[in-house]
PDB file of N, CA and C in Angstrom:
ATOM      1  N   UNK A   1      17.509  34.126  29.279  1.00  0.00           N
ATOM      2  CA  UNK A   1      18.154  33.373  28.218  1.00  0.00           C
ATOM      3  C   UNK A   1      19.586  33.871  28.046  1.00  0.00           C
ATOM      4  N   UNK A   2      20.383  33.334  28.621  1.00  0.00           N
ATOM      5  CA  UNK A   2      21.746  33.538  28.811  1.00  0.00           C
ATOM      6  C   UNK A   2      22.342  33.011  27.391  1.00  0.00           C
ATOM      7  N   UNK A   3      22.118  32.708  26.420  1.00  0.00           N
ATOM      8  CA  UNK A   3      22.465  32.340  24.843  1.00  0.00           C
ATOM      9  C   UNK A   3      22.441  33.057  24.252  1.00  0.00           C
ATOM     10  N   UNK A   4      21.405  34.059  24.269  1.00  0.00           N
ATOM     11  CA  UNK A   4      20.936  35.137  23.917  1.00  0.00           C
ATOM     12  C   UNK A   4      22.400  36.536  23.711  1.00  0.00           C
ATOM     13  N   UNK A   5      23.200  36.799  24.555  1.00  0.00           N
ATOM     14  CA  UNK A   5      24.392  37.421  25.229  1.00  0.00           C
ATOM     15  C   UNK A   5      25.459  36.540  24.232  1.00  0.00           C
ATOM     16  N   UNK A   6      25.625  35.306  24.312  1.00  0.00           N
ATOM     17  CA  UNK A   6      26.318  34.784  23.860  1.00  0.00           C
ATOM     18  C   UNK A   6      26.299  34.851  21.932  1.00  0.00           C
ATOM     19  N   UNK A   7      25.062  34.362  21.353  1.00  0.00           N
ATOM     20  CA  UNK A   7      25.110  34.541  20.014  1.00  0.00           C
ATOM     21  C   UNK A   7      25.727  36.321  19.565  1.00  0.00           C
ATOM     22  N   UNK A   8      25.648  37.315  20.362  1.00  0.00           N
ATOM     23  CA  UNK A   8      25.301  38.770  19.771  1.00  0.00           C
ATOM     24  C   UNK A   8      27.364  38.949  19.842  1.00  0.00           C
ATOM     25  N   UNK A   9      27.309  38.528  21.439  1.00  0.00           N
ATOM     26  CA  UNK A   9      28.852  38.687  21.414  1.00  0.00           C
ATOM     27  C   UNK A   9      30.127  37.670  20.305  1.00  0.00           C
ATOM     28  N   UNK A  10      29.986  36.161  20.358  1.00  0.00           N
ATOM     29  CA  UNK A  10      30.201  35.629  19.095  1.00  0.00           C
ATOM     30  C   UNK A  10      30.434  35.982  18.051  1.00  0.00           C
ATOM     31  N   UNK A  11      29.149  36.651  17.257  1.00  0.00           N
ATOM     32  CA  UNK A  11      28.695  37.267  15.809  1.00  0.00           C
ATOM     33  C   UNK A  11      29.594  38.332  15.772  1.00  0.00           C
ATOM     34  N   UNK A  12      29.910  39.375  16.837  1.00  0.00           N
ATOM     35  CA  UNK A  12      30.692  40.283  16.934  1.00  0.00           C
ATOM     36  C   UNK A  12      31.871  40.115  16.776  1.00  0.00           C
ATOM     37  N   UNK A  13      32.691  39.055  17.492  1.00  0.00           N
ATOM     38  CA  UNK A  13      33.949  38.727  17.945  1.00  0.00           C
ATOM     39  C   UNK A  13      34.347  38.326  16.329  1.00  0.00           C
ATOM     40  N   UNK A  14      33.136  37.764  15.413  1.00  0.00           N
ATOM     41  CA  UNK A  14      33.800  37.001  14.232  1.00  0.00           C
ATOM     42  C   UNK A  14      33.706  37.762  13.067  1.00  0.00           C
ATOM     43  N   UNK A  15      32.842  38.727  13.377  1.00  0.00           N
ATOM     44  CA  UNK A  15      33.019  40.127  12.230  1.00  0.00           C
ATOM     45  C   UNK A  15      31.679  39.608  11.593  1.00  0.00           C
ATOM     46  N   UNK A  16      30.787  39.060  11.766  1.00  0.00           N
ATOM     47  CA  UNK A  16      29.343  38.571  10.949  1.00  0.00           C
ATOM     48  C   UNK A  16      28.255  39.540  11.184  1.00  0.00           C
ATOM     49  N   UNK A  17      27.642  39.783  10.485  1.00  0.00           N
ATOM     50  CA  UNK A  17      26.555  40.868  10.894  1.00  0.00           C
ATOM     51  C   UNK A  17      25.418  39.957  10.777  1.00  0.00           C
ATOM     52  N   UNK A  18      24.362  40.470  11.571  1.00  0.00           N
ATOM     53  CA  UNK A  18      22.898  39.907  11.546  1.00  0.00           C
ATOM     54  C   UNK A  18      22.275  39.621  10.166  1.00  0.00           C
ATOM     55  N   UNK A  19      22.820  40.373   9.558  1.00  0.00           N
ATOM     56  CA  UNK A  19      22.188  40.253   8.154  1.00  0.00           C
ATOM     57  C   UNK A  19      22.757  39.174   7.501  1.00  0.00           C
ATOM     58  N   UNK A  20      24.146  38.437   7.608  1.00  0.00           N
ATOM     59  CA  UNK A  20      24.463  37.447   6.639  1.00  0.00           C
ATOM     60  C   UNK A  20      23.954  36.029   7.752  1.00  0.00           C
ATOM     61  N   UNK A  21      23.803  36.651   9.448  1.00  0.00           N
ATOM     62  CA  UNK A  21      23.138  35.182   9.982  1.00  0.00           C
ATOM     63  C   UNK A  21      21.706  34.832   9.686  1.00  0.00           C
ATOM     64  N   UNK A  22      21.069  36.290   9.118  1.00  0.00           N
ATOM     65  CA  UNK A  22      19.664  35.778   8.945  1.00  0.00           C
ATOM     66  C   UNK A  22      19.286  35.153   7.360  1.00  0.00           C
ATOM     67  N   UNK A  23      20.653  35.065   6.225  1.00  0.00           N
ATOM     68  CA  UNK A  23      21.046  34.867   4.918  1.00  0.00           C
ATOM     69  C   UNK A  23      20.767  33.238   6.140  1.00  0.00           C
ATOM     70  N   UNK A  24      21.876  32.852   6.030  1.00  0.00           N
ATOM     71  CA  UNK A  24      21.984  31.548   6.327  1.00  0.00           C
ATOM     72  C   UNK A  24      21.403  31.061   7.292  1.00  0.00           C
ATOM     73  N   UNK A  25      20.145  31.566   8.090  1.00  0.00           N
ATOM     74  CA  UNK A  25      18.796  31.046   8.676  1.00  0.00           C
ATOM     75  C   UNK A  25      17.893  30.817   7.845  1.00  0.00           C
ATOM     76  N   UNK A  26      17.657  31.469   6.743  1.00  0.00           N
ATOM     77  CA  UNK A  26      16.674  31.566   6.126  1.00  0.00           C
ATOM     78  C   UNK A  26      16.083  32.645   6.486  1.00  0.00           C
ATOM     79  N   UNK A  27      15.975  34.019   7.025  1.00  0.00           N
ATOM     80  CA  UNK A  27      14.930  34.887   7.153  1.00  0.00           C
ATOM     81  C   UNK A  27      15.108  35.630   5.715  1.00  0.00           C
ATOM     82  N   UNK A  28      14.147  36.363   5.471  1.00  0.00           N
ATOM     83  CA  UNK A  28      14.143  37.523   4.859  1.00  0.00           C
ATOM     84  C   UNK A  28      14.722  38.725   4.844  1.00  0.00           C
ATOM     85  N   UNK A  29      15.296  38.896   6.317  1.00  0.00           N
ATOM     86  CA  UNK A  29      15.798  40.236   6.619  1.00  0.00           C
ATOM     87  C   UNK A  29      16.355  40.161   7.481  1.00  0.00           C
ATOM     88  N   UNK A  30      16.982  40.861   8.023  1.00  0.00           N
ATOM     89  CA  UNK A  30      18.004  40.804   9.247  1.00  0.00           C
ATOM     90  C   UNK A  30      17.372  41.291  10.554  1.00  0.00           C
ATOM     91  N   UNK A  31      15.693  41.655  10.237  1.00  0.00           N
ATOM     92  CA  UNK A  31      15.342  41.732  11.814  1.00  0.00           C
ATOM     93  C   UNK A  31      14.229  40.302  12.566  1.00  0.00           C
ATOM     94  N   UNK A  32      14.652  39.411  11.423  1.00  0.00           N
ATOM     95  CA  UNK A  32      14.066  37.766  12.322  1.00  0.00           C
ATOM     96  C   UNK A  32      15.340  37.539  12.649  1.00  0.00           C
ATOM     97  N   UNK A  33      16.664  37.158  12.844  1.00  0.00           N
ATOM     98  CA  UNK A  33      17.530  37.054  13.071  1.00  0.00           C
ATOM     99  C   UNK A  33      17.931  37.995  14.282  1.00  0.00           C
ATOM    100  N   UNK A  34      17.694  38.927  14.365  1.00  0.00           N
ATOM    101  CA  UNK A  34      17.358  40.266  15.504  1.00  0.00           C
ATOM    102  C   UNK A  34      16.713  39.723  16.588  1.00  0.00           C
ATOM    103  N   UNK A  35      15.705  39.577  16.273  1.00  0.00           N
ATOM    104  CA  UNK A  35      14.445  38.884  17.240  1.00  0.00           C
ATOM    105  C   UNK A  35      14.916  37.378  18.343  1.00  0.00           C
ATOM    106  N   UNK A  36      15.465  36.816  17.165  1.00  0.00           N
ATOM    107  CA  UNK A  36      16.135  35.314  18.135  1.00  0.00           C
ATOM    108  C   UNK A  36      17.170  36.257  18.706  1.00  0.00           C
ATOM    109  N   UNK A  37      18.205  36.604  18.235  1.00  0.00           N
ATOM    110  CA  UNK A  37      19.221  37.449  19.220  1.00  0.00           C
ATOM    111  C   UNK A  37      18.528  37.597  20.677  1.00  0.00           C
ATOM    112  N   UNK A  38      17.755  38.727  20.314  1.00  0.00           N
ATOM    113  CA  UNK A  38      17.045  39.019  21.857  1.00  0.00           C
ATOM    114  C   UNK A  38      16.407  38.430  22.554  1.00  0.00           C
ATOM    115  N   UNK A  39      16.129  37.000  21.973  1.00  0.00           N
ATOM    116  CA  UNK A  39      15.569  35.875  22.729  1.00  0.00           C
ATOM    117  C   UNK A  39      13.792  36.068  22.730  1.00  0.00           C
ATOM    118  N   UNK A  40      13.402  36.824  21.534  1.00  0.00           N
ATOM    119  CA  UNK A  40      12.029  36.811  21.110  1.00  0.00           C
ATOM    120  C   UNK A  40      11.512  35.931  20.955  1.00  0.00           C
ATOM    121  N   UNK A  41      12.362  34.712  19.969  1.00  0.00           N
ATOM    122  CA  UNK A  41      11.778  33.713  19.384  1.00  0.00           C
ATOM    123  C   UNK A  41      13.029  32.948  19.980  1.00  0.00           C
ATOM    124  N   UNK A  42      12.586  32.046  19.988  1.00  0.00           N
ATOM    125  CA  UNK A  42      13.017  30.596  20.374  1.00  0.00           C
ATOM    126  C   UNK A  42      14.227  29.947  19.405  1.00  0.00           C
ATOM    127  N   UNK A  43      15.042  29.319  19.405  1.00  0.00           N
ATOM    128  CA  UNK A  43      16.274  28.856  18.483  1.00  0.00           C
ATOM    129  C   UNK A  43      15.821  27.199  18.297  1.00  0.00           C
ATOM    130  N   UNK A  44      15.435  27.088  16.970  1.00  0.00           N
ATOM    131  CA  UNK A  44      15.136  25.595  17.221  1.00  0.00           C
ATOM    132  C   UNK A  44      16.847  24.900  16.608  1.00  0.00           C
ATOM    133  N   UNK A  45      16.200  23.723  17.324  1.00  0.00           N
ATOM    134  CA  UNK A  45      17.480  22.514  16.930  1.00  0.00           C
ATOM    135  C   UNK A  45      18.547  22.936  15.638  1.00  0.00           C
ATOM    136  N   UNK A  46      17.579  22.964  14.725  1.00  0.00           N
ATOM    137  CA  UNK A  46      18.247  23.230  13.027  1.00  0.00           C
ATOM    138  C   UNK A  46      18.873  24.274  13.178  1.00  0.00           C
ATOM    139  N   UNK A  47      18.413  25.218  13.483  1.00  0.00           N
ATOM    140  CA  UNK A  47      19.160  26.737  13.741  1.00  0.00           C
ATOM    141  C   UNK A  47      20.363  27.007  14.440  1.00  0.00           C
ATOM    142  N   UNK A  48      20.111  26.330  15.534  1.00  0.00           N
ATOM    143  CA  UNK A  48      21.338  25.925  16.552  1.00  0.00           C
ATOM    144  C   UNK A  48      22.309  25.041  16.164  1.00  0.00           C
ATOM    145  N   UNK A  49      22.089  24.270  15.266  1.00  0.00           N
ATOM    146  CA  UNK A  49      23.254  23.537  14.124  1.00  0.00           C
ATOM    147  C   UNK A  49      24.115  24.295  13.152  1.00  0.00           C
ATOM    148  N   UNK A  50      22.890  25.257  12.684  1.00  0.00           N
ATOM    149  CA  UNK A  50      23.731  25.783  11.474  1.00  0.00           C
ATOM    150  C   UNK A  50      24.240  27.229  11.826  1.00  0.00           C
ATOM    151  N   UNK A  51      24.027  27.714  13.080  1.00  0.00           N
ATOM    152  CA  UNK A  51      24.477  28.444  13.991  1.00  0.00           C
ATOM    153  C   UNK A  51      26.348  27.786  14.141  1.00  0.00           C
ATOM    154  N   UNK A  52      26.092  26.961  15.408  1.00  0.00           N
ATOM    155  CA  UNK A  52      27.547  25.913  15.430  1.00  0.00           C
ATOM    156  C   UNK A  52      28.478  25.912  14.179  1.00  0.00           C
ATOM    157  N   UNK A  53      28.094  25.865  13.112  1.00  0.00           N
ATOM    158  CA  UNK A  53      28.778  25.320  12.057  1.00  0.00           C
ATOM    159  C   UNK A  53      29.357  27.068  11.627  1.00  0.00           C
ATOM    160  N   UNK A  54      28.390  28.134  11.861  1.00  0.00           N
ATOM    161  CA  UNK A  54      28.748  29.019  11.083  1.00  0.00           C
ATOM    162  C   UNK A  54      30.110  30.180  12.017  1.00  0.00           C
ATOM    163  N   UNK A  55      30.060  29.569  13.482  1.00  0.00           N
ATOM    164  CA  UNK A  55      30.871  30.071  14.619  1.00  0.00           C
ATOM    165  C   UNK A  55      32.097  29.271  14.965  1.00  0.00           C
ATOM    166  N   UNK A  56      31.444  27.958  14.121  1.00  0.00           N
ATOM    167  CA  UNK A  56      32.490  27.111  14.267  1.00  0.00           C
ATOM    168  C   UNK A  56      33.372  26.906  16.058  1.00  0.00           C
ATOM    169  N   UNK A  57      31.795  26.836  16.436  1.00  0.00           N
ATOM    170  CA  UNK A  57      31.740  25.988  18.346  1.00  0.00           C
ATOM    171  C   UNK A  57      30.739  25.000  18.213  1.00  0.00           C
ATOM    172  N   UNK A  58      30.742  24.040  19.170  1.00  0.00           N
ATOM    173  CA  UNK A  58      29.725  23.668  19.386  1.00  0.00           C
ATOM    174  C   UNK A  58      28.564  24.361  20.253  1.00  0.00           C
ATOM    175  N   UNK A  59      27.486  23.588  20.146  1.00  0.00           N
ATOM    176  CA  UNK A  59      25.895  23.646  20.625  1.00  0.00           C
ATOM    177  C   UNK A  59      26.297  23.978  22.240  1.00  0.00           C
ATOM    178  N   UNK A  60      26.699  23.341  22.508  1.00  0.00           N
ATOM    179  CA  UNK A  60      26.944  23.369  24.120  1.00  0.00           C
ATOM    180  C   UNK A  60      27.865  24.674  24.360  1.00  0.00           C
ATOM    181  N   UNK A  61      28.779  25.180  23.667  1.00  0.00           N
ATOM    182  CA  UNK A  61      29.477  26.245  23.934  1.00  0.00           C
ATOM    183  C   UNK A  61      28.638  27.565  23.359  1.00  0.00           C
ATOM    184  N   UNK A  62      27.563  27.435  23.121  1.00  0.00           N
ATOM    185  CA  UNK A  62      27.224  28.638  22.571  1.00  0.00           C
ATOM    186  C   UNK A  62      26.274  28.817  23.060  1.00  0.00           C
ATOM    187  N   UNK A  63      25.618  27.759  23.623  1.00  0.00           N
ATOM    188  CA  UNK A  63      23.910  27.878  24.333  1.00  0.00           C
ATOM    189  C   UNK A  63      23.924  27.139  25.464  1.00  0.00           C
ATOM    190  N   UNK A  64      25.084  26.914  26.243  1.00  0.00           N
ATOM    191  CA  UNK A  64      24.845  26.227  27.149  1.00  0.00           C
ATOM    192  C   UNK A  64      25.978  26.395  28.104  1.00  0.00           C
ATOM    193  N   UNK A  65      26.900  27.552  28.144  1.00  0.00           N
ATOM    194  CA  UNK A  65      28.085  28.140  28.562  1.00  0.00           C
ATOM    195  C   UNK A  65      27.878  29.607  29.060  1.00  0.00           C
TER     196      UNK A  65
END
């Protein structure tokens, strides 16, 4: 999962920590947000939207580049 590389480096580049992406996923804590990072769990559609919006790229540049 080559997306996987991409979300961790992103999040980095924009100064966001896991903890305010798993705020605006909805997790509880910053280690479900952890978990998709490492490509544990799967990124559904919704996530991958509000992902885009919060990196301000698109879908295709972030999961498909």
């Amino acid at each position: 999962m080559e997306y996987t590389k991409n979300l961790k480096e992103i999040r980095k580049k924009l100064g966001i920590t896991q903890a305010e992406m798993a705020d605006v996923l909805g997790y509880k804590s910053k280690a479900g947000y952890s978990e998709l990072e490492r490509g544990n769990v799967k990124v559904t559609l919704e996530q991958a939207k509000k992902i885009s919006e919060v990196f301000n790229l698109s879908i295709n540049d972030i999961f498909f580049n």
